[in-house]
Protein backbone atom coordinates (compact mmCIF):
# COMPACT_ATOMS: atom_id res chain seq x y z
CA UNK A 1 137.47 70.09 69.72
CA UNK A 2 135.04 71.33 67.45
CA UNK A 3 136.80 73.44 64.71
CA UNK A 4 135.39 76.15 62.49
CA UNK A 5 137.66 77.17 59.58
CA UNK A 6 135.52 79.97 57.98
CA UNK A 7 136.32 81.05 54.54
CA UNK A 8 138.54 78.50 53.59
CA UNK A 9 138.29 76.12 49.97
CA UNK A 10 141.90 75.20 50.16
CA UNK A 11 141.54 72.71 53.49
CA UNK A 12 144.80 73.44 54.73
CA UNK A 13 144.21 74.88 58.28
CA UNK A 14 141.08 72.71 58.38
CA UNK A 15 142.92 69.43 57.90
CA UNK A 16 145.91 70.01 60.10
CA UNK A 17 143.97 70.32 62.63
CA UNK A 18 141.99 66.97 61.39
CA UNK A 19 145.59 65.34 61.76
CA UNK A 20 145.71 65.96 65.44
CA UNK A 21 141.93 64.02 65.72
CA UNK A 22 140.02 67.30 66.00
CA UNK A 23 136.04 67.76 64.00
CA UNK A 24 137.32 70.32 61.94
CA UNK A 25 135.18 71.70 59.37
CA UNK A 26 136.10 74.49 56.66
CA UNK A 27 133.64 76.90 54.85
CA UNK A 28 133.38 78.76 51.75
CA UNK A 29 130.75 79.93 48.75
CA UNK A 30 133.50 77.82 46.98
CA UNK A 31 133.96 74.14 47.29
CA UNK A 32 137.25 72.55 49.18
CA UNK A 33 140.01 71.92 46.59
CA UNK A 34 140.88 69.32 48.92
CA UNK A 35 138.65 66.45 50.01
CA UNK A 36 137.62 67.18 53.81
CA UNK A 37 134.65 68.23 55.71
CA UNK A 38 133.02 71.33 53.77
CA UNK A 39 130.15 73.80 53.89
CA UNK A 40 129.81 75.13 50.88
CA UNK A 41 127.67 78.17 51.84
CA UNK A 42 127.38 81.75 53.25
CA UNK A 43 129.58 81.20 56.94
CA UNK A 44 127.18 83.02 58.94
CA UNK A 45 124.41 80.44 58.31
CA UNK A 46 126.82 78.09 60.61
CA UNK A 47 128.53 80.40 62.85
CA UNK A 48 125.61 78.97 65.67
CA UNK A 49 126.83 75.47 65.15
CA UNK A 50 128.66 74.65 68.46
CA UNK A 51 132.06 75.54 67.81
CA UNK A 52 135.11 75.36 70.17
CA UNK A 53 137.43 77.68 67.85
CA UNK A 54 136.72 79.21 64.88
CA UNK A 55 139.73 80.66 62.76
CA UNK A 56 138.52 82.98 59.59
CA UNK A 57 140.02 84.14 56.82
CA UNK A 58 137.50 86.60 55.61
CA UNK A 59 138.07 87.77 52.09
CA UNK A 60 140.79 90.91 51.74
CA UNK A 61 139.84 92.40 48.71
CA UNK A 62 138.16 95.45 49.82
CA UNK A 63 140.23 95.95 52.99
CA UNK A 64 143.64 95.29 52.29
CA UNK A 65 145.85 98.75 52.29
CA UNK A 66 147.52 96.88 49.19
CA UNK A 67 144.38 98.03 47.12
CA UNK A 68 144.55 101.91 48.93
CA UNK A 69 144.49 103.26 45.00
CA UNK A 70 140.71 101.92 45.34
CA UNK A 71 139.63 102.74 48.05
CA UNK A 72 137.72 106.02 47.04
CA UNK A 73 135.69 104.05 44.95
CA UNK A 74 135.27 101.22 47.04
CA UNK A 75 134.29 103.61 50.16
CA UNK A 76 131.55 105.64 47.91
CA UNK A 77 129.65 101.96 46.47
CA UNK A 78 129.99 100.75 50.25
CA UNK A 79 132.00 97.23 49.58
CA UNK A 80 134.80 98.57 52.34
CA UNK A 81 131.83 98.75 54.96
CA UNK A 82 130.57 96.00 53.94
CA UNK A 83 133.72 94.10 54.15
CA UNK A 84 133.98 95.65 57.60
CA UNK A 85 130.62 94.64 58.62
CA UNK A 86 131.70 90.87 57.59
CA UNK A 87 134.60 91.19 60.00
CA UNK A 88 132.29 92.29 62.97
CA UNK A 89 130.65 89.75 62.47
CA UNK A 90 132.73 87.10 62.51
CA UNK A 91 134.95 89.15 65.35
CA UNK A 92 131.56 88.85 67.53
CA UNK A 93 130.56 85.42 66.69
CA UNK A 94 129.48 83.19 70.08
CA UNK A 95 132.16 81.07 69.73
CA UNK A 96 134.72 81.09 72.66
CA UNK A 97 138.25 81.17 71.09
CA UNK A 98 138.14 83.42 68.12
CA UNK A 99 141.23 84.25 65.16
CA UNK A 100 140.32 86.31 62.47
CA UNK A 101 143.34 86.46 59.71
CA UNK A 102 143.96 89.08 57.60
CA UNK A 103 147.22 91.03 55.54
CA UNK A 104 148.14 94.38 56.49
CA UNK A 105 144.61 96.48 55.94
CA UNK A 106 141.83 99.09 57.56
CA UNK A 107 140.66 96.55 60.11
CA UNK A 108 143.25 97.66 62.55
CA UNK A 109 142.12 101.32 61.64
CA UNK A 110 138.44 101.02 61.32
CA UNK A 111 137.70 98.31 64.35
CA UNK A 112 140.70 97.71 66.45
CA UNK A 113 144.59 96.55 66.00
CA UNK A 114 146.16 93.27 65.56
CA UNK A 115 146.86 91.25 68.60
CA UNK A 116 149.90 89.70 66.61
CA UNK A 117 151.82 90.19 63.48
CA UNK A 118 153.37 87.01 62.05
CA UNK A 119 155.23 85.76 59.14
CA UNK A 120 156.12 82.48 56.88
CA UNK A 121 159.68 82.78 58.19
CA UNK A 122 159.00 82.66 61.63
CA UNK A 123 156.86 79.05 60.73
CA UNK A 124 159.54 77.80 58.28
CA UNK A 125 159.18 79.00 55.03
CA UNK A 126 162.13 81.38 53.60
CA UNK A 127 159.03 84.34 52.27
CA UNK A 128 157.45 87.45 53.96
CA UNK A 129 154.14 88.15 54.05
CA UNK A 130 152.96 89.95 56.92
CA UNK A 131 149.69 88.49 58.49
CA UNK A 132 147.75 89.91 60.88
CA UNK A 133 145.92 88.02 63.78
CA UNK A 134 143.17 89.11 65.76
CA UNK A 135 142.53 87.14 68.70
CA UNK A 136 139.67 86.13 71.20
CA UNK A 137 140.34 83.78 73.81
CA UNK A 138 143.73 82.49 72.19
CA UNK A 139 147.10 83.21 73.07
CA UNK A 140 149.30 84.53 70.47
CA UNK A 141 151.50 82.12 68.07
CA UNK A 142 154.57 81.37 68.87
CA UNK A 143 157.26 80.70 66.27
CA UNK A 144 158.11 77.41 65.32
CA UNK A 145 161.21 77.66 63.58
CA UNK A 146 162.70 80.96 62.30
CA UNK A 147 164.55 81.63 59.21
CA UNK A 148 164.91 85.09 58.75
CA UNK A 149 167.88 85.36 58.59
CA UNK A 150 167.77 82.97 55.91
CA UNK A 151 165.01 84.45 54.25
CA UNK A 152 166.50 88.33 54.30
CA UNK A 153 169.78 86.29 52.25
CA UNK A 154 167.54 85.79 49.71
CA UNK A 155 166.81 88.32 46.50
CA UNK A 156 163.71 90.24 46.53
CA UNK A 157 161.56 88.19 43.89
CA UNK A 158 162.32 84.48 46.00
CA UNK A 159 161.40 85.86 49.36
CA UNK A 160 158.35 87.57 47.81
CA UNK A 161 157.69 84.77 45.87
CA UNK A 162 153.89 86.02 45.93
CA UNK A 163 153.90 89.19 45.38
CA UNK A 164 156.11 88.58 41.84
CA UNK A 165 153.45 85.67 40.99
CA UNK A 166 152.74 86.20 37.17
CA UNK A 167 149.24 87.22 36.51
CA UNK A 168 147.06 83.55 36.36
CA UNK A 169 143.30 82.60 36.79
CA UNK A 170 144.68 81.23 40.21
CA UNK A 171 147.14 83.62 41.03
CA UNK A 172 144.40 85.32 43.83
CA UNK A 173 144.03 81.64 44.95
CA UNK A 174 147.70 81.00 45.49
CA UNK A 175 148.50 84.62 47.01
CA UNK A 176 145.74 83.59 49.18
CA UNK A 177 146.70 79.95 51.06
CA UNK A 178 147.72 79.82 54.71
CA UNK A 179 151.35 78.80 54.67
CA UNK A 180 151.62 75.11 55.84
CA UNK A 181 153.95 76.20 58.66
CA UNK A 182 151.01 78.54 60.33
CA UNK A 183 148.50 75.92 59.78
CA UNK A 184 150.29 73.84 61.85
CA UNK A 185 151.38 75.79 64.71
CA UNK A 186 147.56 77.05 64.70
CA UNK A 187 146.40 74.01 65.04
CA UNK A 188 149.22 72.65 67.23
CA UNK A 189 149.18 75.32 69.40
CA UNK A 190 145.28 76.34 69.53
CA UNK A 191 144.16 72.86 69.32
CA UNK A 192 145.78 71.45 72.72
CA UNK A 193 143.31 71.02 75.31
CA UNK A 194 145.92 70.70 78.04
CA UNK A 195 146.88 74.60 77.32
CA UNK A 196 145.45 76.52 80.42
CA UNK A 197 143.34 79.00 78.42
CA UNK A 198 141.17 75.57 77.54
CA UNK A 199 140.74 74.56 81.19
């Protein structure tokens, strides 16, 4: 399969799916931080490139409803719409099998709802973070290996280990990385051609 990971530097989604022999490409204005096929350029000037699946992870900063204190001001200088516009965009790409990935924010208000909510701890990893999934053409996730109850033993600050980051150049860029859990059941799940939604 031919796999678009749109806004993506880190590599991780891009290169588990390169692990299971698919041409998986990622795409940012940044470069990778790991090596790997990379466009380093505006997404939409290869959204017409042939792809099976694309899965983006368009930027949250002016949509997430963890920056609602801003959103008067973002609203009035038109970055929200903007950001919303993005979305569209990417939502109504020509690409068959479609997963945009976002946190908690106006999309599901301003264009439509989530098809799925998901978690780290349902993939694995003892954190929340909920992260929504809208999806074209792609059944929804299914967990991998759940530890919540694990994860709910834990104190506040370990199983939001993001959200109590200290403040860091690279704290947006850690906050930001697809947990290694989802990457793989994405591309585990989304990247088998013997699924029926592929025939």
């Amino acid at each position: 399969m031919k796999v678009l990971i749109a806004c993506e530097y880190s590599g991780t989604v891009r290169d588990a799916f390169a692990k299971l022999g698919h041409d998986a490409w990622s795409c940012d204005i940044l470069p990778t931080d790991a090596p790997g096929q990379h466009y380093q350029c505006d997404v939409i000037e290869v959204l017409d490139n042939g792809w099976d699946l694309m899965i983006a992870h368009p930027p949250c900063t002016d949509l997430a409803v963890s920056g609602a204190a801003w959103f008067k001001e973002k609203i009035a200088d038109g970055r929200q719409q903007r950001a919303l516009d993005f979305v569209s965009t990417l939502m109504n790409a020509d690409i068959e099998c479609i997963a945009i990935e976002n946190p908690i924010s106006v999309i599901s208000s301003k264009i439509r709802k989530p098809t799925q909510i998901v978690q780290p701890w349902m993939f694995g990893h003892t954190e929340t973070k909920a992260t929504c999934l809208w999806l074209k053409g792609l059944p929804k996730l299914i967990p991998t290996n759940n530890v919540k109850k694990e994860t709910l033993s834990l104190p506040e600050n370990k199983r939001m280990r993001l959200h109590y980051l200290p403040p860091s150049p690279n704290r947006w860029k850690l906050r930001s990385k697809t947990f290694q859990g989802i990457a793989d059941a994405m591309a585990q799940q989304w990247g088998d051609d013997r699924l029926e939604f592929r025939k």
